[in-house]
Protein backbone atom coordinates (compact mmCIF):
# COMPACT_ATOMS: atom_id res chain seq x y z
CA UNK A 1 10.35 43.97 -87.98
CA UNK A 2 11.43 46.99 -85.70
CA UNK A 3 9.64 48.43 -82.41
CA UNK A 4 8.53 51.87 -82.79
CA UNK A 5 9.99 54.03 -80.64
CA UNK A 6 7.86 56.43 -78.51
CA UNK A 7 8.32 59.91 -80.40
CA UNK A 8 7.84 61.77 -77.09
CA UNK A 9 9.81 59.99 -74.35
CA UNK A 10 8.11 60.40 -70.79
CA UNK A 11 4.70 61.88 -71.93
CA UNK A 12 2.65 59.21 -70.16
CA UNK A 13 4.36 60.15 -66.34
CA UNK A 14 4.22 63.59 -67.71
CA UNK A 15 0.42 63.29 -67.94
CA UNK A 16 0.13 60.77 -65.10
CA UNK A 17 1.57 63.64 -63.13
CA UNK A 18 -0.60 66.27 -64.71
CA UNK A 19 -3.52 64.56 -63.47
CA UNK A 20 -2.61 63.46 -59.99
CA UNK A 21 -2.59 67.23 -59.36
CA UNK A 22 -5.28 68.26 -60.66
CA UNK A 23 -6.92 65.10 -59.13
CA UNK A 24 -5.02 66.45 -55.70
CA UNK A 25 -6.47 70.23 -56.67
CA UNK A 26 -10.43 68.66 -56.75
CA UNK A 27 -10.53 67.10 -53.50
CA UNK A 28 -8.46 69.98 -51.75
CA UNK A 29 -11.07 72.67 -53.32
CA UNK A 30 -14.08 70.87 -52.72
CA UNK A 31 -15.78 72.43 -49.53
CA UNK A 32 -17.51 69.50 -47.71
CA UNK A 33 -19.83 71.47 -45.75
CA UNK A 34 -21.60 72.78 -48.87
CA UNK A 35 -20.89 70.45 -51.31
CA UNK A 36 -19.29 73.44 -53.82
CA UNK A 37 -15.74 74.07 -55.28
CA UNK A 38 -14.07 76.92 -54.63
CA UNK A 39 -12.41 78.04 -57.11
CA UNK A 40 -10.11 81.33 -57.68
CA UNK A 41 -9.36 82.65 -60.81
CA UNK A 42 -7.89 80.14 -63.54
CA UNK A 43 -4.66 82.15 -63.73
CA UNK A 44 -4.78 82.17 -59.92
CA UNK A 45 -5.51 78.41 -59.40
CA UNK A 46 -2.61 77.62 -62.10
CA UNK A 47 0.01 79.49 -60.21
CA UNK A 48 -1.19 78.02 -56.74
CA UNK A 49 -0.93 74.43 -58.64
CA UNK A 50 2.50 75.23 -59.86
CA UNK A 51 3.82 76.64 -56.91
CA UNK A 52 2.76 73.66 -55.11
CA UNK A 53 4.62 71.54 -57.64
CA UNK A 54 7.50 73.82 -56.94
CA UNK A 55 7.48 73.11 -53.33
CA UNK A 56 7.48 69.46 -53.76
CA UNK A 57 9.88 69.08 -56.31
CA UNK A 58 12.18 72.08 -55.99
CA UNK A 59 15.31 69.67 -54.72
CA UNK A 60 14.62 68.13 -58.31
CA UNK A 61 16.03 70.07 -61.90
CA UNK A 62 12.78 72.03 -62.56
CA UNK A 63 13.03 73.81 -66.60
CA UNK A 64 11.16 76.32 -67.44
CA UNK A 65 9.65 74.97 -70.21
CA UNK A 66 8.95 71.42 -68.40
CA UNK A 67 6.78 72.93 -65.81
CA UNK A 68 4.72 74.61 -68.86
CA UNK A 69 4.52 71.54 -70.39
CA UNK A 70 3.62 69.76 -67.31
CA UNK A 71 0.78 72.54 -66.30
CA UNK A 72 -0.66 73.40 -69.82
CA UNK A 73 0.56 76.91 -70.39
CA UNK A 74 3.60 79.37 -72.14
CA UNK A 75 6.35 81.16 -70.08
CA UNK A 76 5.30 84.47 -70.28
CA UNK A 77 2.13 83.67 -68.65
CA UNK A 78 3.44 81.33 -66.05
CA UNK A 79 5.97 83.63 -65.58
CA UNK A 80 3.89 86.67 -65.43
CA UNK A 81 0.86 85.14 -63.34
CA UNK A 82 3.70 83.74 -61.22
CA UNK A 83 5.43 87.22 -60.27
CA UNK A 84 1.70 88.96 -59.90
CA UNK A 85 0.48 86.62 -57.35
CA UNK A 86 4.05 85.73 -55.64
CA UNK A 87 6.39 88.85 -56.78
CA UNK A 88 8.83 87.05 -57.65
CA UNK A 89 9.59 84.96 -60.94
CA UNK A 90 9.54 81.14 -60.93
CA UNK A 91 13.25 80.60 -61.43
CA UNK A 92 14.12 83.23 -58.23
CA UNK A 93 11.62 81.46 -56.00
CA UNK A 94 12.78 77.71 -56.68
CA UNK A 95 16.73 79.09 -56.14
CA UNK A 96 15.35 80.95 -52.98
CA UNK A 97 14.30 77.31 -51.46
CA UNK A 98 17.51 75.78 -52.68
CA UNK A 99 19.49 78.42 -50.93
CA UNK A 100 17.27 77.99 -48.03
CA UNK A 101 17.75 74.27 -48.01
CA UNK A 102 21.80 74.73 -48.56
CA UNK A 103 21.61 76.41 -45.25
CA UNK A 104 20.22 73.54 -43.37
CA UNK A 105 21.90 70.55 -44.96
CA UNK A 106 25.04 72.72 -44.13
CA UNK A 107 24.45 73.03 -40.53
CA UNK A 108 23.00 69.75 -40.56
CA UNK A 109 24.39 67.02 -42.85
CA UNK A 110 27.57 66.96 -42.83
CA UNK A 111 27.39 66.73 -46.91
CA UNK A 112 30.23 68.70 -48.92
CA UNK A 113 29.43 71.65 -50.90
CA UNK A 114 29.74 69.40 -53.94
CA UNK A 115 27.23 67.25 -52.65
CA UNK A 116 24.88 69.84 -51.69
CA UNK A 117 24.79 71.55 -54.93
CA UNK A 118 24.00 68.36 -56.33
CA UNK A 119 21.27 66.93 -53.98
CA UNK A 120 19.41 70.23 -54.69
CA UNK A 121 19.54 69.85 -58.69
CA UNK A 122 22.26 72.60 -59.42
CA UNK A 123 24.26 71.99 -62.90
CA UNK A 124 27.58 73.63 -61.55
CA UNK A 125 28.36 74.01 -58.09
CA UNK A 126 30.06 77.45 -60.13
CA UNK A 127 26.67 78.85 -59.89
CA UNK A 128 25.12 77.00 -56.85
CA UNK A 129 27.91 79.17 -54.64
CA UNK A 130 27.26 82.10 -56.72
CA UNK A 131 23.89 81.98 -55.86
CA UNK A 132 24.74 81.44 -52.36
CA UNK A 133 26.61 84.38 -52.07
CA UNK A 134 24.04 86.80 -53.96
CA UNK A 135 21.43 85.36 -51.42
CA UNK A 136 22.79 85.27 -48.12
CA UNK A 137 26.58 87.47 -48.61
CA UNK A 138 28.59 84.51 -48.04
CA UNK A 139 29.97 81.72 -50.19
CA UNK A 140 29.04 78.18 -48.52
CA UNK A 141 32.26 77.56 -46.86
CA UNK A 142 32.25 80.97 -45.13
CA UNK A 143 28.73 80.37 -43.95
CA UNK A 144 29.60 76.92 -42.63
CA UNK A 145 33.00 78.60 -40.81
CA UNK A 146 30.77 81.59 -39.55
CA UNK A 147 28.31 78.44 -38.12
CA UNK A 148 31.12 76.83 -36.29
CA UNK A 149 32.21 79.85 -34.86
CA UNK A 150 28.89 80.62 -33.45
CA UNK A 151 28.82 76.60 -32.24
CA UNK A 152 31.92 77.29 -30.06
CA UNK A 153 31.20 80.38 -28.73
């Protein structure tokens, strides 16, 4: 007789996850002096819970369509709710912290640009020094010469 196979493979972490934050949401809303949750809008408190998500994880591949699954919701209105309360979409925030963190572990790591791209969850390092280019006007290697420069000055 065969196992059955778990139709949905990581669903249990998935919800695990799910409700460590909102677990994590309840104790950091709840106002000890009067006893009371605060709470903003529902819209409002999603986005705050997902860009808190973002800001711990945003090193790891982050989908679209896993953080919906993950927080209970479509794209359009995470995306939407996202870019009302941030003014920026999901996607451009997340690469904005990736670029910022590029920066650093260039200065700072001595990693290659390979491995940077890597460590922060880019696909292609194609696109990771696209991206670094669109965001800060130079590709990684001429922001780690224009560094050096500046370090012997």
């Amino acid at each position: 007789m065969q196992k059955r196979k778990n139709p949905v493979f990581g669903a249990d972490q998935m919800l695990k996850l799910k409700m460590e934050m909102f677990l994590i949401t309840l104790v950091r809303d709840f106002d000890v002096t009067d006893n009371t949750l605060k709470w903003e809008s529902e819209e409002e408190n999603k986005v705050s819970i997902v860009h808190k998500y973002i800001m711990e994880h945003y090193m790891e591949k982050i989908q679209l369509d896993n953080l919906c699954f993950l927080f209970g919701t479509n794209k359009t209105s995470l995306c939407q709710s996202f870019k009302d309360v941030y003014g920026i979409t999901v996607l451009s925030y997340i690469n904005l912290l990736r670029v910022k963190e590029a920066k650093v572990m260039l200065r700072e790591s001595g990693h290659s640009v390979t491995e940077i791209s890597e460590i922060l969850g880019f696909n292609s390092i194609h696109y990771f020094c696209r991206l670094f280019k669109k965001e800060t006007g130079q590709s990684p290697m001429e922001y780690m010469k224009s560094i050096k420069a500046k370090l012997n000055l």
